[in-house]
N, C-alpha and C. Protein backbone atom coordinates (compact mmCIF):
# COMPACT_ATOMS: atom_id res chain seq x y z
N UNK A 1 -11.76 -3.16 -6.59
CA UNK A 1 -11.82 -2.25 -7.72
C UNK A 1 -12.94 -1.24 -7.55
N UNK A 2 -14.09 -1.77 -6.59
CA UNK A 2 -15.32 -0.71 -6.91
C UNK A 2 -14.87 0.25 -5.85
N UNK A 3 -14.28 -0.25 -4.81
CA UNK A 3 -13.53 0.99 -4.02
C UNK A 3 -12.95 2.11 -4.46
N UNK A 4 -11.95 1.73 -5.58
CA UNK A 4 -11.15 2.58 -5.95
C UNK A 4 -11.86 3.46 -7.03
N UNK A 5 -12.80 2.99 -7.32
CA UNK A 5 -13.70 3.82 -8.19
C UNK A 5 -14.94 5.00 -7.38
N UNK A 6 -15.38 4.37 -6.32
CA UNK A 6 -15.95 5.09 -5.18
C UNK A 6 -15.10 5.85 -5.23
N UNK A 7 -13.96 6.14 -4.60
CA UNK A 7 -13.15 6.87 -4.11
C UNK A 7 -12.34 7.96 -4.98
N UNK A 8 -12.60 7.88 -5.99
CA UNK A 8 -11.95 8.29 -7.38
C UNK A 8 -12.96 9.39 -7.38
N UNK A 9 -14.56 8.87 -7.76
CA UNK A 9 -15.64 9.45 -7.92
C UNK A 9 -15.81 10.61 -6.86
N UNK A 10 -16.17 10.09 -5.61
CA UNK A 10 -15.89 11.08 -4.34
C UNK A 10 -15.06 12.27 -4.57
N UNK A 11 -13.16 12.02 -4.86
CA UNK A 11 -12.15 12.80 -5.26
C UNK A 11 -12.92 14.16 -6.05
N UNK A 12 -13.14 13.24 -7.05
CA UNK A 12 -13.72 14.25 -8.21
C UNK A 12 -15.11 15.47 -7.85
N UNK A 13 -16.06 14.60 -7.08
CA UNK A 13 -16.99 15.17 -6.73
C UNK A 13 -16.91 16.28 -6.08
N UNK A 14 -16.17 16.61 -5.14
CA UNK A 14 -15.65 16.97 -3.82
C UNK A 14 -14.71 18.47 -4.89
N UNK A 15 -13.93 18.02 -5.72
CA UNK A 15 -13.22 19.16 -6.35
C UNK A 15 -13.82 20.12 -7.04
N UNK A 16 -13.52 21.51 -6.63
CA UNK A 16 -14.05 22.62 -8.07
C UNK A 16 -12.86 23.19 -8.52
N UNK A 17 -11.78 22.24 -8.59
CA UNK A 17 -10.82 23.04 -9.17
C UNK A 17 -11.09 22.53 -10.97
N UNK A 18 -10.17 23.50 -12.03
CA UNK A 18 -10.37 22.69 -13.14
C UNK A 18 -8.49 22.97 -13.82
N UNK A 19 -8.15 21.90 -14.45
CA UNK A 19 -6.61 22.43 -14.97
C UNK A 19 -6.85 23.64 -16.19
N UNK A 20 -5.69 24.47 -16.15
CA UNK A 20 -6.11 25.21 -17.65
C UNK A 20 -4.60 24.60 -18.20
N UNK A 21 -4.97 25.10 -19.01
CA UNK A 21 -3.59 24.83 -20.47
C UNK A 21 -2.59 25.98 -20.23
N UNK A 22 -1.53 26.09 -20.86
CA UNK A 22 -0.85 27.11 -20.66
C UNK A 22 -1.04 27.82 -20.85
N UNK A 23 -1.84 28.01 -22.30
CA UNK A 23 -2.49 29.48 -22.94
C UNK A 23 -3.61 29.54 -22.49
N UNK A 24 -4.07 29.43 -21.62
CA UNK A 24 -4.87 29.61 -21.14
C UNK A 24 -4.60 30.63 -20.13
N UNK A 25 -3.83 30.04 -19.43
CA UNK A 25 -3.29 31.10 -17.91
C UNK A 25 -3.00 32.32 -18.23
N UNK A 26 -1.79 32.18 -19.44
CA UNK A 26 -0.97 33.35 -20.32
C UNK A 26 -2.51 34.11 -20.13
N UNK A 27 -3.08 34.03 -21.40
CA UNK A 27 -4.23 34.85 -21.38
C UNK A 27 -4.86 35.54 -20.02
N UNK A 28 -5.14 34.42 -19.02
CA UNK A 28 -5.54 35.28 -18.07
C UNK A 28 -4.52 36.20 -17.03
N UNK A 29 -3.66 35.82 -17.65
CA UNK A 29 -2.54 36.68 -16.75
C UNK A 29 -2.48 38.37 -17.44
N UNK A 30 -2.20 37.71 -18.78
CA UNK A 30 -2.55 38.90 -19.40
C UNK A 30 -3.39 40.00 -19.14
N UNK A 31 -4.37 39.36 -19.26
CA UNK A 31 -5.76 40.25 -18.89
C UNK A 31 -5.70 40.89 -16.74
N UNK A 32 -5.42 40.05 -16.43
CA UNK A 32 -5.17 39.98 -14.72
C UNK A 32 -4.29 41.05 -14.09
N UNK A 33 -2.93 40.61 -14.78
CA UNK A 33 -1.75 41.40 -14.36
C UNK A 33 -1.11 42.38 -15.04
N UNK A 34 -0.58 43.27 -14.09
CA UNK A 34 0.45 44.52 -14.36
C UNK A 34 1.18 44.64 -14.14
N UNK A 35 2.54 44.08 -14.99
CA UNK A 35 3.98 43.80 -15.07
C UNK A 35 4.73 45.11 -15.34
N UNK A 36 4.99 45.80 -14.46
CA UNK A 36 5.44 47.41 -15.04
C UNK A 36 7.19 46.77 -14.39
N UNK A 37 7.40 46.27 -15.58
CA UNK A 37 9.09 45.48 -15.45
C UNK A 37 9.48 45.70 -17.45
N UNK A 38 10.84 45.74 -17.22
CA UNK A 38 11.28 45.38 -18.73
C UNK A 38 11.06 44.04 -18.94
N UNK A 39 11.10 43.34 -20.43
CA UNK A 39 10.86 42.17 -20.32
C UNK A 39 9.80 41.41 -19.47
N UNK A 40 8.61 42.35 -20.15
CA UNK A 40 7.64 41.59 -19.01
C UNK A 40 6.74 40.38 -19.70
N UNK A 41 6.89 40.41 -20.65
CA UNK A 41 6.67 39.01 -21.33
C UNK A 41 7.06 37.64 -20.97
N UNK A 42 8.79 37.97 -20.57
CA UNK A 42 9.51 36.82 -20.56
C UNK A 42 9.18 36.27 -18.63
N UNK A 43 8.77 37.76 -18.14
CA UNK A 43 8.70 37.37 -16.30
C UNK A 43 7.28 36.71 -16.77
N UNK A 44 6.39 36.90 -17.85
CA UNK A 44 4.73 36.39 -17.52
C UNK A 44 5.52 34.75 -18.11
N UNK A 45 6.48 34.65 -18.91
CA UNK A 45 6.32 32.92 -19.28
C UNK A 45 7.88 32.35 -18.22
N UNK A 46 7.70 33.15 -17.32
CA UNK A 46 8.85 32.74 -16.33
C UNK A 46 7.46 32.17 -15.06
N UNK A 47 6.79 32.83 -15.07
CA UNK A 47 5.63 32.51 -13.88
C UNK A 47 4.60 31.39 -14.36
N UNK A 48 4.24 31.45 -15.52
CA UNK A 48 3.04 30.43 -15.91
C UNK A 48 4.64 29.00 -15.87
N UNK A 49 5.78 28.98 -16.06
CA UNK A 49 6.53 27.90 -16.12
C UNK A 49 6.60 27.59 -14.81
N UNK A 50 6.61 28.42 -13.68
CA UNK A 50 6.57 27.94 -12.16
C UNK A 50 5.05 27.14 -12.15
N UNK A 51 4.47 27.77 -12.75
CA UNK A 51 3.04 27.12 -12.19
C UNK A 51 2.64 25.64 -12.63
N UNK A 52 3.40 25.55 -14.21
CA UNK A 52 3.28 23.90 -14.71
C UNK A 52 4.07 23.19 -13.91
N UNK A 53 5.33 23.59 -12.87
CA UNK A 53 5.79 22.53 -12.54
C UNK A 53 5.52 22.45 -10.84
N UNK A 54 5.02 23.39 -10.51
CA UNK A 54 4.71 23.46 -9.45
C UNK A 54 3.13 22.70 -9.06
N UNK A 55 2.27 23.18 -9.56
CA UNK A 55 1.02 22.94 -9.75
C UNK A 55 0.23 22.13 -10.74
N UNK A 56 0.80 21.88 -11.69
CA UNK A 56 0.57 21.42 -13.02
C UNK A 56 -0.55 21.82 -13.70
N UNK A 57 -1.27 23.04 -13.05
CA UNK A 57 -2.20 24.04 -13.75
C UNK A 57 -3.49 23.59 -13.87
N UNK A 58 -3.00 23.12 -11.81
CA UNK A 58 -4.45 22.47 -11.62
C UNK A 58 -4.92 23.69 -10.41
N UNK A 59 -6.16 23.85 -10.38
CA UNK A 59 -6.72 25.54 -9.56
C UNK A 59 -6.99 24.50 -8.30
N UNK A 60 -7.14 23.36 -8.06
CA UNK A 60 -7.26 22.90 -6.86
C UNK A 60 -6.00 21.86 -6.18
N UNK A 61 -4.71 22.52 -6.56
CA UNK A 61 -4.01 21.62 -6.23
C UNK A 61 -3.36 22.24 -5.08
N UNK A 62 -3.49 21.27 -4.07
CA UNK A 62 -2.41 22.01 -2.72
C UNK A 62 -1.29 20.44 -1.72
N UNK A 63 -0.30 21.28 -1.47
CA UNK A 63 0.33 20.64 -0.85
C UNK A 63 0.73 20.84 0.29
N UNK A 64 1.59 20.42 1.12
CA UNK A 64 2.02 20.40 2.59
C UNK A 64 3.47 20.33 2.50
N UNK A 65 4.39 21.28 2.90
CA UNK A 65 6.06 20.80 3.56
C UNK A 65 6.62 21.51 4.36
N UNK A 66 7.43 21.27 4.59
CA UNK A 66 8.24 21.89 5.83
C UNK A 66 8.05 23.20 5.64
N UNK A 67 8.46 24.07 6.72
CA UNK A 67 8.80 25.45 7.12
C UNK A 67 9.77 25.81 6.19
N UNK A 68 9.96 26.76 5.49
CA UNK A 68 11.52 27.32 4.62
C UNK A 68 12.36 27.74 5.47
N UNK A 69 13.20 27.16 5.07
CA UNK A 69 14.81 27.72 6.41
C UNK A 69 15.21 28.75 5.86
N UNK A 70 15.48 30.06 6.31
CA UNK A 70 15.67 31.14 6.29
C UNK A 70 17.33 31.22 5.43
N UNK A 71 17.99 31.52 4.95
CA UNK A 71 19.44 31.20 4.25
C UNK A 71 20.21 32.08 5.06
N UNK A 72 21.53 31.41 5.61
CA UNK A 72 22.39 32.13 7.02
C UNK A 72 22.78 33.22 6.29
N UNK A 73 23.35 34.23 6.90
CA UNK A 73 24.18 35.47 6.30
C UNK A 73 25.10 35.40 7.04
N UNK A 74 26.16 34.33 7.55
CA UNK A 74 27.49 34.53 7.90
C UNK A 74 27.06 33.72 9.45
N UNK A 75 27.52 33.77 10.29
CA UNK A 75 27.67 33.12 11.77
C UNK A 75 26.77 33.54 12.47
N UNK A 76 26.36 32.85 13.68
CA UNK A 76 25.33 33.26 14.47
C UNK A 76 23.73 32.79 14.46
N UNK A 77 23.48 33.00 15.48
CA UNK A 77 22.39 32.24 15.10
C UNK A 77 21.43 32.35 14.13
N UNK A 78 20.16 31.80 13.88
CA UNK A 78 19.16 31.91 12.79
C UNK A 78 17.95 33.11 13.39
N UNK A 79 17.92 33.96 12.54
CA UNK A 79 16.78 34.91 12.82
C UNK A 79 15.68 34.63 12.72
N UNK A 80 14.32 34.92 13.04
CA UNK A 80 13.12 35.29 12.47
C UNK A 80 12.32 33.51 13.05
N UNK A 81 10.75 33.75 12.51
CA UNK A 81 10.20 32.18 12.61
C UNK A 81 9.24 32.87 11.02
N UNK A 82 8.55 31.50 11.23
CA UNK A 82 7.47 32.18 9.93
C UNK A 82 6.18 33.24 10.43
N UNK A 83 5.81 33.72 9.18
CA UNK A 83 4.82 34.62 9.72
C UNK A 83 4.26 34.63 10.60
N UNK A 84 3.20 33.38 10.87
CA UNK A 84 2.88 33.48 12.42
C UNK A 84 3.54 33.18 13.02
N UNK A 85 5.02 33.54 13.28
CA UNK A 85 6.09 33.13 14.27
C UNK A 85 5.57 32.74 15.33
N UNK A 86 6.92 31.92 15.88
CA UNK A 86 6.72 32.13 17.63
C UNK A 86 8.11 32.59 18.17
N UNK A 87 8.54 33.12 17.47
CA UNK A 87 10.10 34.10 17.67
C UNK A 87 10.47 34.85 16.97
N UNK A 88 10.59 36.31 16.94
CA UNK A 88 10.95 37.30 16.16
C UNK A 88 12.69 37.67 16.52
N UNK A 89 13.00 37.35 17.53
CA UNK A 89 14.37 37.44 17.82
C UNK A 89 15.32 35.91 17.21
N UNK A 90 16.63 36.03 18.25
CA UNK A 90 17.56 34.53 17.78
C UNK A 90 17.14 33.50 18.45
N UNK A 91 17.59 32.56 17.80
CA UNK A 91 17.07 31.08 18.01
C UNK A 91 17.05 31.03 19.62
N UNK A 92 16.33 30.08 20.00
CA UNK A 92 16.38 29.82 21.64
C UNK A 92 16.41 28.14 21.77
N UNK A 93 17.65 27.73 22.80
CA UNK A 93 17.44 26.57 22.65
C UNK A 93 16.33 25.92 23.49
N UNK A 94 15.40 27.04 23.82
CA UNK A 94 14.08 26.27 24.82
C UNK A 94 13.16 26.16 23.48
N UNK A 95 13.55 26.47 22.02
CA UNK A 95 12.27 25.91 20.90
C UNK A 95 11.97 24.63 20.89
N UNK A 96 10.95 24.03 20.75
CA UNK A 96 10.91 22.95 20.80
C UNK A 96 11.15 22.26 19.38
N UNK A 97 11.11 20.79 19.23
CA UNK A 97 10.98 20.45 18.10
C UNK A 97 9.98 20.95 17.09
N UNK A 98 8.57 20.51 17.81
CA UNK A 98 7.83 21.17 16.94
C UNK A 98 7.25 22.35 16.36
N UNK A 99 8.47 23.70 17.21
CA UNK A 99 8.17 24.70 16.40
C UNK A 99 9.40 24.26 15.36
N UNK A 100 10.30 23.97 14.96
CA UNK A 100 11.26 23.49 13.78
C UNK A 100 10.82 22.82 12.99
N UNK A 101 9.27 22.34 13.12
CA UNK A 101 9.23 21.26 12.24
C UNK A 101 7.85 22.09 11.75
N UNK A 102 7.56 22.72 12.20
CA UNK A 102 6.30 23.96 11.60
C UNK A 102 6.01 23.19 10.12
N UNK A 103 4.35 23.06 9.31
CA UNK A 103 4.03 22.69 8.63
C UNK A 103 3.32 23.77 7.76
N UNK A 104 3.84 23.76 6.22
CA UNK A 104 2.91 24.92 5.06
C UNK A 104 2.34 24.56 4.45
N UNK A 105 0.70 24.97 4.48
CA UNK A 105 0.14 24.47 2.99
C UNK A 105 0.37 25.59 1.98
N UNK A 106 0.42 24.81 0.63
CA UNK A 106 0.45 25.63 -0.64
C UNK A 106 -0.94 25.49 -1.44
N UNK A 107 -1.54 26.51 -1.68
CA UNK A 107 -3.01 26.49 -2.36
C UNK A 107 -2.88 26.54 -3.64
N UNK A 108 -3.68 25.89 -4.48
CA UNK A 108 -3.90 26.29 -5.47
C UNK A 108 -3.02 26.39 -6.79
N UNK A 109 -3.49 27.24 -8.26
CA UNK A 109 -2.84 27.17 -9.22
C UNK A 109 -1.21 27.84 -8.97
N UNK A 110 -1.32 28.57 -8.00
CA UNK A 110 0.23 29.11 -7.80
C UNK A 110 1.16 28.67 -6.44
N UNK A 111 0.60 27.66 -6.02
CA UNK A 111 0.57 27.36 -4.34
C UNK A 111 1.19 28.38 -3.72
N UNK A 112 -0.07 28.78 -3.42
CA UNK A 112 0.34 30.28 -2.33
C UNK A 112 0.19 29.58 -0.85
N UNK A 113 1.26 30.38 0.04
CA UNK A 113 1.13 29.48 1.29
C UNK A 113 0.16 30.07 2.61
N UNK A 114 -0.48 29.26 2.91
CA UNK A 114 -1.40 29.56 3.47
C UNK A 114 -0.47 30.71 5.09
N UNK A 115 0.81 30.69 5.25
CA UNK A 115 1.30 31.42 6.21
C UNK A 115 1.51 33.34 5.54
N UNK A 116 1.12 33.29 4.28
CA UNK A 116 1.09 34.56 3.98
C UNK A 116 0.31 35.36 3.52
N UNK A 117 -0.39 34.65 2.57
CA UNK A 117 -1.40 34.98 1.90
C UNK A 117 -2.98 35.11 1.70
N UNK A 118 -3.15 33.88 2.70
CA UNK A 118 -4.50 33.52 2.75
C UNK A 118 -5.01 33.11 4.67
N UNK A 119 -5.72 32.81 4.83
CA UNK A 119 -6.86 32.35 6.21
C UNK A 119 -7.14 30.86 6.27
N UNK A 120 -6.15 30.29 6.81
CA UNK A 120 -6.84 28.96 7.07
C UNK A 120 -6.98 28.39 8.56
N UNK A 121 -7.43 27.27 8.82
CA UNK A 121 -7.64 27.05 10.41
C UNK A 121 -6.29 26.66 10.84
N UNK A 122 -5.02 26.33 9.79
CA UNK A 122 -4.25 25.73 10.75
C UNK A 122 -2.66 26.32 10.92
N UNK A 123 -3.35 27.65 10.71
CA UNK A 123 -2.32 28.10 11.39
C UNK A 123 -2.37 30.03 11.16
N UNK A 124 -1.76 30.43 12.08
CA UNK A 124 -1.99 31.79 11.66
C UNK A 124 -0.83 32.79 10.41
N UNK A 125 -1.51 33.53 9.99
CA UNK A 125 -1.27 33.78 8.64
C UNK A 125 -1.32 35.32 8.57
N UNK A 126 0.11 36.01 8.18
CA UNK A 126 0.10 37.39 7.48
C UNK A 126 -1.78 38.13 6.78
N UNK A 127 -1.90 36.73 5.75
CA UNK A 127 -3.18 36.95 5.19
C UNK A 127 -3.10 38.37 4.12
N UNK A 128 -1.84 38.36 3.54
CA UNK A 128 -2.03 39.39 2.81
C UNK A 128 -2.71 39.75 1.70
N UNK A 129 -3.69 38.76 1.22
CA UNK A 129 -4.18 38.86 0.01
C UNK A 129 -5.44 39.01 0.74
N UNK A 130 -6.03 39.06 2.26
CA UNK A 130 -7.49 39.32 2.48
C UNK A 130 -7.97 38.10 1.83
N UNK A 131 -7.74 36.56 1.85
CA UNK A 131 -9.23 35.99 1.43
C UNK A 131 -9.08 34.50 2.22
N UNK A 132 -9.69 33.76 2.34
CA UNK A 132 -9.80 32.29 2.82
C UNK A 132 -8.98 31.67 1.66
N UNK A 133 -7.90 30.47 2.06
CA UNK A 133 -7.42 29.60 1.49
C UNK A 133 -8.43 29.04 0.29
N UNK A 134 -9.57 28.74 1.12
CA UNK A 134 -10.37 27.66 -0.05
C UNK A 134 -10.44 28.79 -1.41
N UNK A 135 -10.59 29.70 -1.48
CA UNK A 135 -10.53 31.18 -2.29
C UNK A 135 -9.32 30.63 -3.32
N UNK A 136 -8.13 30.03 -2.79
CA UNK A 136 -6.93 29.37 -4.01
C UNK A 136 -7.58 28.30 -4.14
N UNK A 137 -8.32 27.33 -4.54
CA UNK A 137 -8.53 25.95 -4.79
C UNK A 137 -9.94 25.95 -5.46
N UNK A 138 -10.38 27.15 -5.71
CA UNK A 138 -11.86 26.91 -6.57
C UNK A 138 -11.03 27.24 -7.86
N UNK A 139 -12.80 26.93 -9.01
CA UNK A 139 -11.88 27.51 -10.92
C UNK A 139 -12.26 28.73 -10.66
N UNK A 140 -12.63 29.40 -10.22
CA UNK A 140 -12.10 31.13 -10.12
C UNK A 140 -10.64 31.90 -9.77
N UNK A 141 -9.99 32.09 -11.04
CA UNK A 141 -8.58 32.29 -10.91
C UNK A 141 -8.63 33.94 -10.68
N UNK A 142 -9.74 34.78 -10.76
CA UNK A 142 -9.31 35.97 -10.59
C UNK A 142 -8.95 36.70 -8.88
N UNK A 143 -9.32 35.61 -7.95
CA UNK A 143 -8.79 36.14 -6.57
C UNK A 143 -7.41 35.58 -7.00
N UNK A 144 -6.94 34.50 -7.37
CA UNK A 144 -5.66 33.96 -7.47
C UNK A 144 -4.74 34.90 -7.92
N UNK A 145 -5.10 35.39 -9.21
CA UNK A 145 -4.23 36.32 -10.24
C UNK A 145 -4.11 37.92 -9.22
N UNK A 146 -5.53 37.86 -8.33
CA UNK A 146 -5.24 39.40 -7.98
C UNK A 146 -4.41 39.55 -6.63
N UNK A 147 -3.61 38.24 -5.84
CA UNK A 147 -3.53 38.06 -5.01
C UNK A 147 -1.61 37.75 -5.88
N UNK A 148 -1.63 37.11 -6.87
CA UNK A 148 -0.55 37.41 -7.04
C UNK A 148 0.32 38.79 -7.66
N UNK A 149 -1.02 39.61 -8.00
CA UNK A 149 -0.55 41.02 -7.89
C UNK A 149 -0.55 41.49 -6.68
N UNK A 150 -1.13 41.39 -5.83
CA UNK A 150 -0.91 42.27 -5.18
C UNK A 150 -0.02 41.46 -4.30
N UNK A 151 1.02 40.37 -4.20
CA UNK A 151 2.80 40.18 -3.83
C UNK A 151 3.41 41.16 -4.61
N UNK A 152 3.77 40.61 -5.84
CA UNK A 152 4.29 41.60 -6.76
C UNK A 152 4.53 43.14 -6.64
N UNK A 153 2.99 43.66 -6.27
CA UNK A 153 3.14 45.07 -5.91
C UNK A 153 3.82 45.58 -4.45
N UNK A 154 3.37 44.34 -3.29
CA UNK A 154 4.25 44.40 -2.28
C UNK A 154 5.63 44.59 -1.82
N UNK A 155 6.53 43.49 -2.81
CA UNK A 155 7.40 43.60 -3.14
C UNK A 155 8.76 44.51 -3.91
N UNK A 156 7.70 45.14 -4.91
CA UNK A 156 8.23 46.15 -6.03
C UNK A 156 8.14 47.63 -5.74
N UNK A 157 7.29 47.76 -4.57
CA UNK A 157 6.74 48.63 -4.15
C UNK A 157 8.11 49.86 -3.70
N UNK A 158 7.95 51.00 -3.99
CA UNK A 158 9.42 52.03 -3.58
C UNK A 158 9.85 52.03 -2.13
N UNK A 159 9.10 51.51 -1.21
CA UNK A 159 9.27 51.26 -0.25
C UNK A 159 8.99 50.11 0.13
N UNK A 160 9.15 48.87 0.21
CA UNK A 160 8.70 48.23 0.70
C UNK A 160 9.18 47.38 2.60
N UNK A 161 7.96 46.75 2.48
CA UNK A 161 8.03 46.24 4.33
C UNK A 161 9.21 45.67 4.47
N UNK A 162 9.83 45.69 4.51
CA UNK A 162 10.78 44.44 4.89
C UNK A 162 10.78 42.85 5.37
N UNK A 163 9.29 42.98 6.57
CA UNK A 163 8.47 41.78 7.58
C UNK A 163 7.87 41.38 6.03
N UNK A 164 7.31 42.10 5.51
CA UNK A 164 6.21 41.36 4.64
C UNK A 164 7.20 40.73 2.98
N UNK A 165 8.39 41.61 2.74
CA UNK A 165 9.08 41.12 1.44
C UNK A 165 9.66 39.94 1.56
N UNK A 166 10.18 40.04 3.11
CA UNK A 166 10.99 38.51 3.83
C UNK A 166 9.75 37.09 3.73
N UNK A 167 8.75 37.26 4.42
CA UNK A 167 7.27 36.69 4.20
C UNK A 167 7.15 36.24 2.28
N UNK A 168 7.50 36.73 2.05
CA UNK A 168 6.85 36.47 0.40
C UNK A 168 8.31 36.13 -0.01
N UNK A 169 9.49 36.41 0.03
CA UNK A 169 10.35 35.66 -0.44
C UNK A 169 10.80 34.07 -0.18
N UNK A 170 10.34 33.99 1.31
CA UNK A 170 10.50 32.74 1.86
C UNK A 170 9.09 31.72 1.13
N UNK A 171 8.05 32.27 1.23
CA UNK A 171 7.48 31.78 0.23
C UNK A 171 7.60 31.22 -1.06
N UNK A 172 8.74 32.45 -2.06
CA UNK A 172 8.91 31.83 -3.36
C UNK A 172 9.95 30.68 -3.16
N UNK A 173 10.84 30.87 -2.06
CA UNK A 173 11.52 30.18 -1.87
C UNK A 173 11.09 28.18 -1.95
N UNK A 174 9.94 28.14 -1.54
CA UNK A 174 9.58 27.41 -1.57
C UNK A 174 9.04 26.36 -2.88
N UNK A 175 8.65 27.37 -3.71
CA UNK A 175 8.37 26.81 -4.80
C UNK A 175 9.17 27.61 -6.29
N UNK A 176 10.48 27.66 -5.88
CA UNK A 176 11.12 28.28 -6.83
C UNK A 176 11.65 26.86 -7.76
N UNK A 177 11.25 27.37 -8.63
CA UNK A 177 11.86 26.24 -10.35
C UNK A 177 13.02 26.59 -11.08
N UNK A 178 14.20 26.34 -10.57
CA UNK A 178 15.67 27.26 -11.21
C UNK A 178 15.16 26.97 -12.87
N UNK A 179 14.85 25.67 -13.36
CA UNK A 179 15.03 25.84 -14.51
C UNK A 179 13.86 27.06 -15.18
N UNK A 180 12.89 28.09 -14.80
CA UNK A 180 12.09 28.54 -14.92
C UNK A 180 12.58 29.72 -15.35
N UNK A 181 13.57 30.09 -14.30
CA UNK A 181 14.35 31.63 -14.28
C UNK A 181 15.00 32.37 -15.54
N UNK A 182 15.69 31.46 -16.56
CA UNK A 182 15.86 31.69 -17.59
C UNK A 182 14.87 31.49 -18.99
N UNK A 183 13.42 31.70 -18.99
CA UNK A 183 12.59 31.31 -19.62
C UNK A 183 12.45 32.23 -20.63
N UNK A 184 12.35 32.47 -21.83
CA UNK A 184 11.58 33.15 -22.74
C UNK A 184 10.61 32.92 -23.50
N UNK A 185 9.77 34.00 -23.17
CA UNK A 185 8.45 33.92 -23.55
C UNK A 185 8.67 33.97 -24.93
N UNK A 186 9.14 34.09 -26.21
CA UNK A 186 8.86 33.55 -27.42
C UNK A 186 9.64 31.83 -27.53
N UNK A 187 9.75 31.61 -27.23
CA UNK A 187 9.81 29.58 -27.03
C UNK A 187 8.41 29.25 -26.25
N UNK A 188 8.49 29.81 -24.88
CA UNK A 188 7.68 29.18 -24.21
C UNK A 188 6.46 29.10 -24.81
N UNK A 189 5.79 30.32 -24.66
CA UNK A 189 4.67 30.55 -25.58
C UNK A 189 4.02 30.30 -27.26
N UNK A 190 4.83 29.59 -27.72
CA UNK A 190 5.36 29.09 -29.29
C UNK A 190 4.46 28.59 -29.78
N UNK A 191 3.45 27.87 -28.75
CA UNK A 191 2.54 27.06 -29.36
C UNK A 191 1.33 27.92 -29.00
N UNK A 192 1.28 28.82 -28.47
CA UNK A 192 0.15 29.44 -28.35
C UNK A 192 0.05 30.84 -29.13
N UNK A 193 -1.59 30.82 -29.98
CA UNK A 193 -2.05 31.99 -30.40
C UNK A 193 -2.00 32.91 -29.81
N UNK A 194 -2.19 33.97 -30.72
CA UNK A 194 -2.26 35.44 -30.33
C UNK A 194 -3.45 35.65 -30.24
N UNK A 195 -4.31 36.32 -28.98
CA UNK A 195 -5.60 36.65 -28.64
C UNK A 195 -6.44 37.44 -29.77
């Protein structure tokens, strides 16, 4: 038992993440982000709902899973690898297993994956948000919030990359919450005050 209490203690010690509440996030999203969308209320309680079930609206929560498989568009082989690829052309059957079995971490209150967004040692990374992974896993949510603007703006953008929209979709792909998609922000938000 005193183990598991050592070890508990350690856990804790070791973390600077802290959970927020829902209205909590709302608020800082609010304040954070620039939703230049119709219905941008209902996309801000469509995103804080990815984040309770994804994260549970903890700033230091991260996980590990597979590579996202790219979704076929008809016959032929599979395009692309992940950001830090090791193939930009069609599949080769000299890949080995373990580029197929490629591993993602997800950081933080929005698990952003460390192959797009951020700098970590284990593996190389787009890095489009400019900051170190550990940067998602502290209670400072404003690199978080400004890092998920600036996907958003990537994305929405009148032109956008194509390398980098593919990169960030395969991403959401990963932590997409179908039941999330149809969310409205006057339910969701129901229990929370007005600032």
């Amino acid at each position: 038992m005193l183990a598991v209490v050592v070890v508990l203690f350690l856990a804790l010690g070791v973390s600077n993440g802290v959970i927020l509440s829902k209205c909590e996030l709302k608020q800082q999203l609010e304040r954070g982000l620039t939703l230049q969308i119709p219905n941008s209320a209902d996309m801000l309680a469509q995103i804080v709902c990815h984040v309770q079930l994804t994260s549970g609206f903890n700033t230091s929560a991260i996980k590990t899973i597979a590579e996202p498989q790219e979704p076929r568009r008809g016959p032929g082989p599979r395009r692309g690898r992940s950001p830090g690829g090791k193939s930009e052309g069609g599949s080769s059957s000299n890949e080995s297993d373990e580029d197929n079995d490629e591993v993602w971490t997800l950081y933080g209150l929005f698990q952003l994956s460390d192959h797009v967004v951020c700098n970590s040692a284990q593996s190389r990374a787009l890095n489009l948000c400019r900051l170190s992974c550990d940067k998602l896993i502290d209670d400072n949510t404003s690199d978080d919030i400004a890092c998920v603007q600036a996907l958003i703006n990537a994305v929405t953008s009148l032109i956008p990359d194509p390398k980098t929209a593919r990169h960030i979709h395969e991403m959401i792909s990963l932590i997409h919450q179908p039941e999330c998609m149809t969310m409205k922000a006057t339910s969701y938000f129901a229990s929370c005050q007005a600032p």
